[in-house]
Protein backbone atom coordinates (compact mmCIF):
# COMPACT_ATOMS: atom_id res chain seq x y z
CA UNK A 1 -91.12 -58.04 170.10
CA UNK A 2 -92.95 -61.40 168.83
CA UNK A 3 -92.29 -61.62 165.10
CA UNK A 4 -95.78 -62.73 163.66
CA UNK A 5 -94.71 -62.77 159.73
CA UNK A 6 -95.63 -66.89 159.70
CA UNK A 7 -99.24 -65.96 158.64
CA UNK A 8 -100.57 -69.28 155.78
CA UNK A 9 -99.55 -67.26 152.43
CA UNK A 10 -96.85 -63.97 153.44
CA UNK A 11 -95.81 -64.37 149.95
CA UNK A 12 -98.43 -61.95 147.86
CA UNK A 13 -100.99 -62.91 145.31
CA UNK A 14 -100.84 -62.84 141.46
CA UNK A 15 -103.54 -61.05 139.26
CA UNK A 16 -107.25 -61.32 139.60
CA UNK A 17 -109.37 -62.93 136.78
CA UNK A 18 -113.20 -63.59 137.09
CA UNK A 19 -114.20 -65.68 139.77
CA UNK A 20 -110.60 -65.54 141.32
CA UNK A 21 -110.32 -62.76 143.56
CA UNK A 22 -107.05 -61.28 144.16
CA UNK A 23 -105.43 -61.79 148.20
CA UNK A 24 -102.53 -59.84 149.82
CA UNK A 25 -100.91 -61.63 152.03
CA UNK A 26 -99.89 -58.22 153.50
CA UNK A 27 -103.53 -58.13 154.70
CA UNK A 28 -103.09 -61.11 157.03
CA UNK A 29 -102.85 -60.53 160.76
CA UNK A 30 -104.16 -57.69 160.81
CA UNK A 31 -107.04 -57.25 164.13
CA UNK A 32 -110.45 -55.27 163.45
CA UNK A 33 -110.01 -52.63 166.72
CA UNK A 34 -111.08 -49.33 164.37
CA UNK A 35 -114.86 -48.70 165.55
CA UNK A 36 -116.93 -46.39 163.13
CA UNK A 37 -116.02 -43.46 164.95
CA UNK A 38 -112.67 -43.70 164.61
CA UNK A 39 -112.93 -44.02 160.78
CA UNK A 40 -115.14 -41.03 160.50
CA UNK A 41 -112.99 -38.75 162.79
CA UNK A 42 -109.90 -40.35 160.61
CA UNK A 43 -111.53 -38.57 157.68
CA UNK A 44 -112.18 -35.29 159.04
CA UNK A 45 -108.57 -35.43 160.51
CA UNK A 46 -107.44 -36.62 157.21
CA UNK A 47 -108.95 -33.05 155.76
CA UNK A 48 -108.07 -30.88 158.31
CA UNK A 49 -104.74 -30.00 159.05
CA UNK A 50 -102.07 -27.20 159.66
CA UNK A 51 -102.49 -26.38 155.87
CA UNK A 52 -105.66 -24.37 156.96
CA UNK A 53 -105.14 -23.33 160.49
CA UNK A 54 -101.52 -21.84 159.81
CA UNK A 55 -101.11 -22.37 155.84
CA UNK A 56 -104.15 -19.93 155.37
CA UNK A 57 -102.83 -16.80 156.41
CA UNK A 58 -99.44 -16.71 153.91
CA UNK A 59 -101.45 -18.15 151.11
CA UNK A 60 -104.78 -14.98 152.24
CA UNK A 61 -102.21 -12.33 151.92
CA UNK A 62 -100.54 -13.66 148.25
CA UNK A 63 -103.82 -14.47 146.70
CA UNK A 64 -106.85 -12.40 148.53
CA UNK A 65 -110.19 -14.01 148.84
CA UNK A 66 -109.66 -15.81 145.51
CA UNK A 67 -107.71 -18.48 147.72
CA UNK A 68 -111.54 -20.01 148.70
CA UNK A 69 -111.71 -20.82 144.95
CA UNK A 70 -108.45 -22.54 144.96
CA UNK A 71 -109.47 -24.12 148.21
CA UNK A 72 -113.17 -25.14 146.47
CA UNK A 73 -111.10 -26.52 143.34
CA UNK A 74 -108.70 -28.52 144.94
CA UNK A 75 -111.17 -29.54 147.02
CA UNK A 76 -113.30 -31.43 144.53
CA UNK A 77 -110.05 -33.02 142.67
CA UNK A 78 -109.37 -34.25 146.65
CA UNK A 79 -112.57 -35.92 146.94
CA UNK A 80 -112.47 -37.85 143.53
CA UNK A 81 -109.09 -38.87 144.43
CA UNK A 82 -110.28 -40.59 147.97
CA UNK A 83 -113.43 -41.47 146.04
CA UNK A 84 -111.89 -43.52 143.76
CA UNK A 85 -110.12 -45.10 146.60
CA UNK A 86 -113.49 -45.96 148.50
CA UNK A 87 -114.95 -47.55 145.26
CA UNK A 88 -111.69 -49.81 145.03
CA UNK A 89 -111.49 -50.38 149.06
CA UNK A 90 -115.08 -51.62 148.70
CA UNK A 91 -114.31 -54.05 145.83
CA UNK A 92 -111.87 -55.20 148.00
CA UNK A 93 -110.45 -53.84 151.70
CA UNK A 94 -107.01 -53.91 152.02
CA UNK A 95 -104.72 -52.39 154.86
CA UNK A 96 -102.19 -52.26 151.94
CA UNK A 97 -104.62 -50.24 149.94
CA UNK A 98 -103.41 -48.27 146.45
CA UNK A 99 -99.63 -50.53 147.01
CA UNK A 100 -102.12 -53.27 147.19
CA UNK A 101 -104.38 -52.35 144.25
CA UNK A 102 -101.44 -51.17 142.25
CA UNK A 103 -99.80 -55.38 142.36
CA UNK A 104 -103.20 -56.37 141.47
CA UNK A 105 -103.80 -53.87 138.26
CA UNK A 106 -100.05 -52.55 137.56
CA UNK A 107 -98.42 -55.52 138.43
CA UNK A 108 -94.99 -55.35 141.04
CA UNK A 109 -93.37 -52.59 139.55
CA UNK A 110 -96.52 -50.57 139.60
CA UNK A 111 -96.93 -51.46 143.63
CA UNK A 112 -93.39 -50.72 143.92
CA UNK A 113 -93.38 -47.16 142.78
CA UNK A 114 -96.61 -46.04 144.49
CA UNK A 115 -95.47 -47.58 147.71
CA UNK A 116 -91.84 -45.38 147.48
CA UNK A 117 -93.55 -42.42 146.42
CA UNK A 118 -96.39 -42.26 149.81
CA UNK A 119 -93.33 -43.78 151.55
CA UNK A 120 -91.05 -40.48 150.13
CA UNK A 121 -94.83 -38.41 150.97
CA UNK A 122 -94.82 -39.42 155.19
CA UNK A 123 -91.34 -39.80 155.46
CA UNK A 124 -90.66 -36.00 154.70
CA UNK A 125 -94.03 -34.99 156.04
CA UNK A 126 -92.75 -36.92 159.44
CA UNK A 127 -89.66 -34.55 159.89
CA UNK A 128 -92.19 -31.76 159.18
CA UNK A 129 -94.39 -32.36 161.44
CA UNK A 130 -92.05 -32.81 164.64
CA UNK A 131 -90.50 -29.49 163.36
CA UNK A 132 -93.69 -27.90 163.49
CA UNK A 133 -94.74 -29.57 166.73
CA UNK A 134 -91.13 -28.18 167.73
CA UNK A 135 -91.86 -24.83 166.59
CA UNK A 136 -95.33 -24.47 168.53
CA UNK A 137 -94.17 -25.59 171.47
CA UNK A 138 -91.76 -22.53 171.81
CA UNK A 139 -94.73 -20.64 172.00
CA UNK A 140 -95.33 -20.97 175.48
CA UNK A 141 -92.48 -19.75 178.19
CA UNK A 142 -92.51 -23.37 180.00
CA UNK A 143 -90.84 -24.64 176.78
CA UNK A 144 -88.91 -21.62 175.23
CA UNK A 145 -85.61 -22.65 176.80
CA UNK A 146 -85.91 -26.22 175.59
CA UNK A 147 -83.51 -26.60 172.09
CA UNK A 148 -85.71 -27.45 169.32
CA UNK A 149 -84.07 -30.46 168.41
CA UNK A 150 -85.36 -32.11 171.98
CA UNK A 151 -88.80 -30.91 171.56
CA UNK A 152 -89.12 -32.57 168.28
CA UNK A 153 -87.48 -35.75 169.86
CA UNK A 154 -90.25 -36.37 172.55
CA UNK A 155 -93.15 -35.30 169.79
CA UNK A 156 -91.63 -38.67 167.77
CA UNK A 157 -90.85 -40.48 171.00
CA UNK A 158 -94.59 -39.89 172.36
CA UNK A 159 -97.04 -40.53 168.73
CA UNK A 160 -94.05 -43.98 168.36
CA UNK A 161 -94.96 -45.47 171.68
CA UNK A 162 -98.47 -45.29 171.15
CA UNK A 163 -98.52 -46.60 167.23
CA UNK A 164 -96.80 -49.48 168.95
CA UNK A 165 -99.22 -50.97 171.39
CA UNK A 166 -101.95 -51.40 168.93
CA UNK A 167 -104.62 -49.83 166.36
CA UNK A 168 -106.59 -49.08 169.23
CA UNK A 169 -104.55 -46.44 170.66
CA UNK A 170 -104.18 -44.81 166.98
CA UNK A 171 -107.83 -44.97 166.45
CA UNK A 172 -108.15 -43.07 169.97
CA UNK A 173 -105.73 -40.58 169.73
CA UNK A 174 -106.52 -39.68 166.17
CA UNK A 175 -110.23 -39.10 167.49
CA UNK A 176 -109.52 -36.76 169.77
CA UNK A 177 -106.92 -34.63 167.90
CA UNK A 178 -109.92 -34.51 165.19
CA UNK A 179 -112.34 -33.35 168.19
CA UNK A 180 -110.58 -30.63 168.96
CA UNK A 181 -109.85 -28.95 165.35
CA UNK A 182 -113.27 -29.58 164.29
CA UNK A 183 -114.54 -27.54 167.62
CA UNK A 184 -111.83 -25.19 167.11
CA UNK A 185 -113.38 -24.45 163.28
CA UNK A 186 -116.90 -24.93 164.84
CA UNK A 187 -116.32 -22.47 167.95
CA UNK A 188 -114.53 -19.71 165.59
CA UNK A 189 -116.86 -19.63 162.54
CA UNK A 190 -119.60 -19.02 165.21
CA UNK A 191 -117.98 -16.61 166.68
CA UNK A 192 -117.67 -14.78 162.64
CA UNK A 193 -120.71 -15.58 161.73
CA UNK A 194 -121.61 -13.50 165.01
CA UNK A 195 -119.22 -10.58 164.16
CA UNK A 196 -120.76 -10.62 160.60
CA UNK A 197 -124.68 -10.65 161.68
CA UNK A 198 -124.25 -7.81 164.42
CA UNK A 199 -121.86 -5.87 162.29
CA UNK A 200 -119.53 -5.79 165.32
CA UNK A 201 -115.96 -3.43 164.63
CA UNK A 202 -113.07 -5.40 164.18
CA UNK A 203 -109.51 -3.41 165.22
CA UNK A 204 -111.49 -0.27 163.55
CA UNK A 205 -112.72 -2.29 160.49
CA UNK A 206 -116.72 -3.05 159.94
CA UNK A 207 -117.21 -6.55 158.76
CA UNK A 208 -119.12 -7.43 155.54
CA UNK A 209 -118.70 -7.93 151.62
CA UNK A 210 -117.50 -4.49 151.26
CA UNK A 211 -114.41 -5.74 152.85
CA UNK A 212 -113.91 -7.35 149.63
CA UNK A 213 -114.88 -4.80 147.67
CA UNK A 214 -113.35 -1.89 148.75
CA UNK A 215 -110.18 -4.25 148.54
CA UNK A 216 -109.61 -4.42 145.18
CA UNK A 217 -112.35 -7.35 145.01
CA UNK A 218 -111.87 -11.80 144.85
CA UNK A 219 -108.90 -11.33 143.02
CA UNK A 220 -106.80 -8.39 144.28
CA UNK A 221 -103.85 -8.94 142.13
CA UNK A 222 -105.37 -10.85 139.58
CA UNK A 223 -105.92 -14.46 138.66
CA UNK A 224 -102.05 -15.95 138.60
CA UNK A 225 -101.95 -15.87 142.39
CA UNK A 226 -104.61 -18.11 142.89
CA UNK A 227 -103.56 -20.42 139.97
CA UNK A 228 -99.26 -20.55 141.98
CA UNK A 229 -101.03 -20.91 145.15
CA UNK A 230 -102.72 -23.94 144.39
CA UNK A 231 -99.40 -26.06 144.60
CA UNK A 232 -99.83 -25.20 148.62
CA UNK A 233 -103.50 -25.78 148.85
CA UNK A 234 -103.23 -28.85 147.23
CA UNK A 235 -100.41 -29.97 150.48
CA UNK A 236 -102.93 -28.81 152.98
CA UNK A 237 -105.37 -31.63 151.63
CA UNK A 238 -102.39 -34.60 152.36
CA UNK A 239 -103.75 -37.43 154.02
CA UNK A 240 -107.18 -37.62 153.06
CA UNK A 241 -106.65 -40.89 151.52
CA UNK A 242 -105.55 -42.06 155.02
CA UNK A 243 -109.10 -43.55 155.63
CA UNK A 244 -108.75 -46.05 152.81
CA UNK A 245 -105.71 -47.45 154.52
CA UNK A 246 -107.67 -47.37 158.03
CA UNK A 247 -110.21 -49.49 155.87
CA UNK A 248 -108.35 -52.47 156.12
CA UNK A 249 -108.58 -52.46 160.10
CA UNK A 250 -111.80 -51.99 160.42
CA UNK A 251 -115.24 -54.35 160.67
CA UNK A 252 -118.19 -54.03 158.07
CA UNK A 253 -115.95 -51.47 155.39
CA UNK A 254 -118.58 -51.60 153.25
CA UNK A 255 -121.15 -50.00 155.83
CA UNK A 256 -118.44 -47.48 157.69
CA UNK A 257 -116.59 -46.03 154.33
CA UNK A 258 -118.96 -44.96 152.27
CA UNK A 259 -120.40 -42.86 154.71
CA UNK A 260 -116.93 -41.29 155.86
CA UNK A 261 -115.91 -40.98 152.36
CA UNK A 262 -119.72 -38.78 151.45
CA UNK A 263 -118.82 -36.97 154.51
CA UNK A 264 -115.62 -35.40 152.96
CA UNK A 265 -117.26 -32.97 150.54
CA UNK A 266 -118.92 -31.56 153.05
CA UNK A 267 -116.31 -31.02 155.39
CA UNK A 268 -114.35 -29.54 152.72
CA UNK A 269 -117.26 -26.93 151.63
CA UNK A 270 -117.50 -26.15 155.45
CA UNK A 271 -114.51 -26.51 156.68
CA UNK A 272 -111.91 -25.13 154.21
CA UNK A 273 -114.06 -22.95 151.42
CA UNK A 274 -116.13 -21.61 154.21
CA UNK A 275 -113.81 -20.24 156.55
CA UNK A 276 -111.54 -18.88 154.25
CA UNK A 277 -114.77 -16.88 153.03
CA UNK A 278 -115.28 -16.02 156.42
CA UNK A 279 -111.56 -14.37 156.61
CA UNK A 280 -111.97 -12.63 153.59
CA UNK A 281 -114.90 -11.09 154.85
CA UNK A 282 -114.04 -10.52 158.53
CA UNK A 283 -111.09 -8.37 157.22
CA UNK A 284 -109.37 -6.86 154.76
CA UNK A 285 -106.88 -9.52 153.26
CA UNK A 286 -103.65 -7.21 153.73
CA UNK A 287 -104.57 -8.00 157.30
CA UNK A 288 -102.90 -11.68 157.26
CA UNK A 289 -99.51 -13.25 156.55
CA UNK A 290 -97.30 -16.29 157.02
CA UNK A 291 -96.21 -15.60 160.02
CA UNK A 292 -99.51 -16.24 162.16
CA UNK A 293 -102.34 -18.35 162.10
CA UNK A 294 -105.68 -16.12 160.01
CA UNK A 295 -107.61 -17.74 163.38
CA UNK A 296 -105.55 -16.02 165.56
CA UNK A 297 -105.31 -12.28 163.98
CA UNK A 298 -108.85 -12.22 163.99
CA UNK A 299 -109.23 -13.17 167.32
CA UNK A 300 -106.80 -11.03 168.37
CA UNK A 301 -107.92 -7.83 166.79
CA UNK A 302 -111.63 -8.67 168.68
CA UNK A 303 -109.67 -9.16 171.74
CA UNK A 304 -110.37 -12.60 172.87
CA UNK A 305 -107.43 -13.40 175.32
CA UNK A 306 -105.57 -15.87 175.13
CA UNK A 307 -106.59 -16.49 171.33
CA UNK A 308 -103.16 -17.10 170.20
CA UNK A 309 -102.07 -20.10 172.61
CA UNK A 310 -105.67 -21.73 171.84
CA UNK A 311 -104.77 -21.48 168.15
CA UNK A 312 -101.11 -22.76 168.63
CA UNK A 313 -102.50 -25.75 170.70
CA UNK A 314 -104.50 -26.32 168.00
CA UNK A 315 -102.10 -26.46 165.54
CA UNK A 316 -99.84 -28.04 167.87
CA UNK A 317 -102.37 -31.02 167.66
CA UNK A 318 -102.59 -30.83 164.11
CA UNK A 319 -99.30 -31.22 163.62
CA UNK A 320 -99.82 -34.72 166.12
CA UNK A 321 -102.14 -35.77 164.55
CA UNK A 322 -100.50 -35.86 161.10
CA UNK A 323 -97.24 -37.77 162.51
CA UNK A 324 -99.52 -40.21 164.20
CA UNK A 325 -100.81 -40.71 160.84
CA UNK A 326 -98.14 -41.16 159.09
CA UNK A 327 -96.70 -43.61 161.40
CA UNK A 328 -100.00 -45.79 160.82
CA UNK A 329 -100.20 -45.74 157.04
CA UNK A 330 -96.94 -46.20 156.17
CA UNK A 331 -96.30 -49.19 158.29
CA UNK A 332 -98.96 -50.21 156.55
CA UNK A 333 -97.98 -49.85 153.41
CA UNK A 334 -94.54 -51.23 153.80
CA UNK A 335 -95.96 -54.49 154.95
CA UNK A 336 -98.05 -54.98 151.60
CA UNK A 337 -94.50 -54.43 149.85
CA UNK A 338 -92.43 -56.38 152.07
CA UNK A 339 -94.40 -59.49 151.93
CA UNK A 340 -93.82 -59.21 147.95
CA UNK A 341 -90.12 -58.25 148.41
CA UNK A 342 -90.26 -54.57 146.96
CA UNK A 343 -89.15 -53.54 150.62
CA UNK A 344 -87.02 -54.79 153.74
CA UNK A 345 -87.90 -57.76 155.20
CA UNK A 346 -88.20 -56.73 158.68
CA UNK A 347 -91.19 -53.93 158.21
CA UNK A 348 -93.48 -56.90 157.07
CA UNK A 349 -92.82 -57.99 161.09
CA UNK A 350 -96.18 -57.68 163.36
CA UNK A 351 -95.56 -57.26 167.56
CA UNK A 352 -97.86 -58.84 169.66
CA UNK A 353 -100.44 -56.11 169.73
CA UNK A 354 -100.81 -56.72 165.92
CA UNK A 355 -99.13 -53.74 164.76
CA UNK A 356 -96.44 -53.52 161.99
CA UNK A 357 -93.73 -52.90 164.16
CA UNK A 358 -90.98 -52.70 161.47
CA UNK A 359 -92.47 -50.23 159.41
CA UNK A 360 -93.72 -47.91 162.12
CA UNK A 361 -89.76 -48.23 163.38
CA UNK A 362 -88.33 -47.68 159.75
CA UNK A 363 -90.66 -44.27 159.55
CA UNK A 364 -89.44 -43.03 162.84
CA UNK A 365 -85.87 -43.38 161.53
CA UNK A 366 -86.58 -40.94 159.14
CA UNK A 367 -88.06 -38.95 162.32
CA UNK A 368 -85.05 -38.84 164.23
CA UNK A 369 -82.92 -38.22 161.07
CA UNK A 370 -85.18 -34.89 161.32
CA UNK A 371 -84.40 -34.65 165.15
CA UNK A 372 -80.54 -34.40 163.39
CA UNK A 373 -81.56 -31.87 160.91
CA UNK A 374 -83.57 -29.68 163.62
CA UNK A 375 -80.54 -29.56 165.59
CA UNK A 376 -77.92 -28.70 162.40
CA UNK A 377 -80.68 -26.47 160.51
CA UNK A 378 -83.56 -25.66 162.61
CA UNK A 379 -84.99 -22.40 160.80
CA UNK A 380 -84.69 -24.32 157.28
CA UNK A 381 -85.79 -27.63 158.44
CA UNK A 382 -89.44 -27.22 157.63
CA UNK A 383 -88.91 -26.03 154.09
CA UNK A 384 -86.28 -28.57 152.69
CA UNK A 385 -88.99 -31.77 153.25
CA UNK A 386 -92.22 -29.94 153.28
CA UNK A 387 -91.06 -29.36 149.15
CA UNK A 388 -90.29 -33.28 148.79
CA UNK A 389 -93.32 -34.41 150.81
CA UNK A 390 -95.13 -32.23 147.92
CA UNK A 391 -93.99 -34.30 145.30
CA UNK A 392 -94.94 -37.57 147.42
CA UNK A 393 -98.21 -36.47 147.32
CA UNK A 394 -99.15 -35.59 143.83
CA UNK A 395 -97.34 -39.16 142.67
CA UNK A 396 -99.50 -40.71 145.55
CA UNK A 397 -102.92 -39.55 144.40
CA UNK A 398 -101.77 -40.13 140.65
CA UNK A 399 -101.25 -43.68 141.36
CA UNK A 400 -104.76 -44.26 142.89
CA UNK A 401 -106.13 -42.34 139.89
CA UNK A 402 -104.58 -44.43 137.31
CA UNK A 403 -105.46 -47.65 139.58
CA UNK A 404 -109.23 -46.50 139.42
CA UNK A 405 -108.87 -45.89 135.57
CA UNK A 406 -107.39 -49.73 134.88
CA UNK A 407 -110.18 -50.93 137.42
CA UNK A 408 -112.61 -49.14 135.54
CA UNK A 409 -111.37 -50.75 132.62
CA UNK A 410 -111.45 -54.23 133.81
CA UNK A 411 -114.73 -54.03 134.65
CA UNK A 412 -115.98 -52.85 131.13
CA UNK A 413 -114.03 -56.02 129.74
CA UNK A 414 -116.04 -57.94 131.97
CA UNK A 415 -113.20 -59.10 134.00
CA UNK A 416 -114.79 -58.00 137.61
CA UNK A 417 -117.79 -56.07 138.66
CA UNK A 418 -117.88 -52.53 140.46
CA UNK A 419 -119.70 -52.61 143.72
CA UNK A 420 -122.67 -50.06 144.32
CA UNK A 421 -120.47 -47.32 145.73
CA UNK A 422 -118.65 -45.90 142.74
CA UNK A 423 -116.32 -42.78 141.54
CA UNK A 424 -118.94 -41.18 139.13
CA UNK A 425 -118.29 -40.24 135.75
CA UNK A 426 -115.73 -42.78 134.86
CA UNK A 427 -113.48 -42.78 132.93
CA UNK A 428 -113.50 -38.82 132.79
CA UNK A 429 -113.36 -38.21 136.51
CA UNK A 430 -110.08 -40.07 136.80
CA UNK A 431 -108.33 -38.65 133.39
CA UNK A 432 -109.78 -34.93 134.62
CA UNK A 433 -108.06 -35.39 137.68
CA UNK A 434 -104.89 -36.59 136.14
CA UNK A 435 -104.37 -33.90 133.70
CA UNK A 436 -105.31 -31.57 137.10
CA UNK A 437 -101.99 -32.76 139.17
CA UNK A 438 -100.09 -32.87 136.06
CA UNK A 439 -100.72 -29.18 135.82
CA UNK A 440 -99.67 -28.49 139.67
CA UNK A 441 -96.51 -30.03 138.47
CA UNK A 442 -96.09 -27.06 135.57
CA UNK A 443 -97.45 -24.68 138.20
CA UNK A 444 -94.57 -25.61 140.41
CA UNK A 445 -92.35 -24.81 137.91
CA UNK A 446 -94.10 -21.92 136.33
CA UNK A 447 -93.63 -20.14 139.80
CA UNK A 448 -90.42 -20.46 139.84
CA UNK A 449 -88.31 -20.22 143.64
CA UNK A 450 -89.12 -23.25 145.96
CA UNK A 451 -91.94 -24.87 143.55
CA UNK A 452 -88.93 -24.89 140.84
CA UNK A 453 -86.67 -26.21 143.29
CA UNK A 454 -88.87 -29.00 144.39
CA UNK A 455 -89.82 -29.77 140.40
CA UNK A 456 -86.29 -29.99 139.45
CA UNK A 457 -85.99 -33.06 142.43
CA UNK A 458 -87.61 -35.50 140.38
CA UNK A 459 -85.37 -36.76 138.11
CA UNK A 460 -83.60 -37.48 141.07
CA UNK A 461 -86.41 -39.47 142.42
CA UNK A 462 -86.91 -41.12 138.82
CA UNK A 463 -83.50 -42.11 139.03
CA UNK A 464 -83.52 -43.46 142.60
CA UNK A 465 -86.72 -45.24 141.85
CA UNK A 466 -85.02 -47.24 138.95
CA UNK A 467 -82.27 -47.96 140.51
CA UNK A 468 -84.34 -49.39 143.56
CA UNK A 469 -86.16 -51.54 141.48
CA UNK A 470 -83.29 -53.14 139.98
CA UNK A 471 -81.68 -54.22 143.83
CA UNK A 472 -85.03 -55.63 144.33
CA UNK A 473 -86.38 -57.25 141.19
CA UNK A 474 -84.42 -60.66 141.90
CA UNK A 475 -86.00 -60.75 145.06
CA UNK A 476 -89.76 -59.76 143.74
CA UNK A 477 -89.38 -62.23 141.13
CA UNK A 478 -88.24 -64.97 143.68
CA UNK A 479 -91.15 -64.92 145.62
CA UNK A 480 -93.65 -64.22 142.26
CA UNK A 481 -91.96 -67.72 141.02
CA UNK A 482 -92.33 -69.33 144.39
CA UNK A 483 -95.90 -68.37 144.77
CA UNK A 484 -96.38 -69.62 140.93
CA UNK A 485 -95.22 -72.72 141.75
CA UNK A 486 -96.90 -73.74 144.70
């Protein structure tokens, strides 16, 4: 592969003042192949995911119909989060986008720690997701013989080749996987909406609210289940900030992200709140559990064959779709911090088709590391990352909040202007939200069993995070003092 890291400046930027607008050189090189489309059906992906399609049913049976409020809750905290990321995308796009935004208002320690932390996010969620994509394709005879560990081997080896060739063939296959969940939503809560209208019997049951009601009501076993479920709810939205990344690989950002962004709440009230009300009123919620999609029970108790392999190819793209993502961003991401030195040289390398070869490479490592861990541990592989991916995720949107807080305050003091499209209610909106995944973390914990578990990993990570920083600093400082003195 060519190694296209010679770009005018691959050294970083220092801090924006008035009138000098700050650069990342991680930006450079970068082609403009994402069309509108694909940014829009990025953000639908980006909030649709197996965290509804297979998450709902486990999370329906601990928490009853109250789960729509947690889904409605989390929801709105989701939205500010990728709002304040479109606000700071259009003040500036940047392919490295919080890493990038962090350097600019936290300064290299600050881009540091949010890059590790998505980095720690994907890499777990990768091994997660070609365990899942493992674990569906057992479903169906012509791969039931296959060890697991293989499965998840061509899942990595087929979403790797095409995050190689170029942007284009992400944008592409990220469209369609988000074409066919949104029809799969679309197609099923028309066919509810149907069963609720014409009162039609459901495996002896009779649609409506009563089904709540005569069910012990929206919270069944009180309020605490929806508060511990939330931890879960808050994993199914992962990856919605994935279209402020895309941002930086796309024409006219300022035209194509506010509209995606808008789009989001939407989706979310549709999507997520409104079929999990549609569950809770199709039937009773003792009808559900972890074990099976909610989509397929339902259909299966109406008697719609072949309901369960359209659900598990469904969620078999969903799973896709999420390692195809994570591939993208973090490669990404890696090549804002490598040009800076908080990360290996080699992921700041581009290939021919203008793709960050090394970091796409470096993500897939931690892939095939799962491919090991599928073969050693395959019933527990899922759970041991999905609980560190967790904590990836709540540092990840914390770091974009506090980025949109110190932007916020720059602009009061004058020091740059917001553009049009802004995260309302600032400051509140972003110290709200703070104090909101602050509380997931005491949730965890409160909870006890996994959530504990997964809490009592980050001193760990604190302590591997320090110690990460100080094999790097020299390097960081090297290239700050170069840059300084050119």
């Amino acid at each position: 592969m060519t190694d296209r890291t010679t770009a005018p400046d691959v050294r970083g930027a220092g801090p924006s003042s008035a009138g000098t607008p700050h650069v990342d050189a991680g930006d450079a090189g970068y082609s403009k192949d994402l069309k509108s489309r694909h940014i829009n059906m990025i953000a639908i992906g980006g909030a649709i995911g197996t965290g509804l399609f297979l998450g709902a049913g486990g999370r329906l049976a601990g928490a009853g119909p109250s789960l729509a409020i947690a889904y409605a809750v989390c929801g709105v905290f989701a939205f500010f989060v990728v709002r304040a990321l479109g606000e700071l995308v259009l003040y500036r796009p940047s392919s490295g986008a919080f890493v990038s935004y962090a350097r600019e208002f936290m300064g290299e320690k600050g881009a540091y720690t949010a890059g590790w932390l998505y980095f720690l996010n994907w890499s777990t969620t990768t091994v997660a997701d070609i365990t899942a994509a493992a674990t569906y394709a057992h479903f169906w005879s012509l791969f039931s013989d296959i060890p697991q560990w293989i499965l998840a081997l061509i899942a990595l080896a087929v979403v790797l080749t095409a995050n190689l060739i170029s942007v284009k063939y992400f944008g592409e296959m990220e469209f369609w996987f988000a074409i066919i969940k949104v029809v799969a939503l679309v197609g099923f809560m028309l066919i509810g909406i149907f069963l609720l209208v014409t009162q039609q019997d459901i495996g002896g049951h009779t649609p409506g609210f009563g089904t709540i009601s005569e069910n012990d009501g929206i919270f069944p076993m009180g309020a605490l289940p929806m508060l511990l479920v939330i931890q879960g709810v808050v994993f199914a939205y992962a990856s919605v900030e994935l279209c402020g990344v895309a941002a930086g690989e796309t024409r006219n950002p300022e035209k194509v992200m506010p509209r995606a962004i808008n789009s989001i709440m939407w989706r979310v009230g549709l999507f997520y709140v409104g079929s999990v009300v549609l569950l809770a009123l199709l039937l009773p919620y003792t009808a559900y559990s972890a074990d099976e999609s909610p989509f397929v029970t339902v259909m299966d108790k109406i008697g719609i064959p072949a309901a369960g392999g359209v659900m598990n190819l469904v969620v078999l793209t969903a799973a896709l779709s999420s390692l195809n993502a994570g591939l993208y961003s973090t490669a990404r991401i890696l090549r804002s911090m490598a040009v800076a030195g908080s990360a290996p040289r080699f992921t700041a390398r581009m290939n021919k088709g203008q793709v960050p070869y090394g970091g796409v490479l470096l993500t897939a490592a931690f892939g095939v590391a799962g491919v090991g861990l599928n073969y050693v541990m395959p019933g527990q592989a899922f759970e041991i990352v999905l609980n560190l991916a967790s904590i990836g995720i709540l540092g990840t949107w914390g770091m974009i909040m506090i980025c949109s807080l110190l932007f916020w305050r720059r602009s009061q003091a004058g020091l740059l202007s917001r553009p049009s499209y802004q995260l309302p209610w600032a400051p509140y909106t972003q110290i709200v939200t703070l104090v909101f995944l602050a509380s997931v973390i005491v949730l965890m914990w409160w909870g006890g069993g996994i959530g504990r578990t997964t809490v009592m990993f980050l001193p760990l990570i604190a302590a591997a995070l320090v110690g990460g920083w100080f094999l790097v600093r020299n390097r960081v400082n090297a290239i700050a003092a170069e840059r300084e003195g050119r």
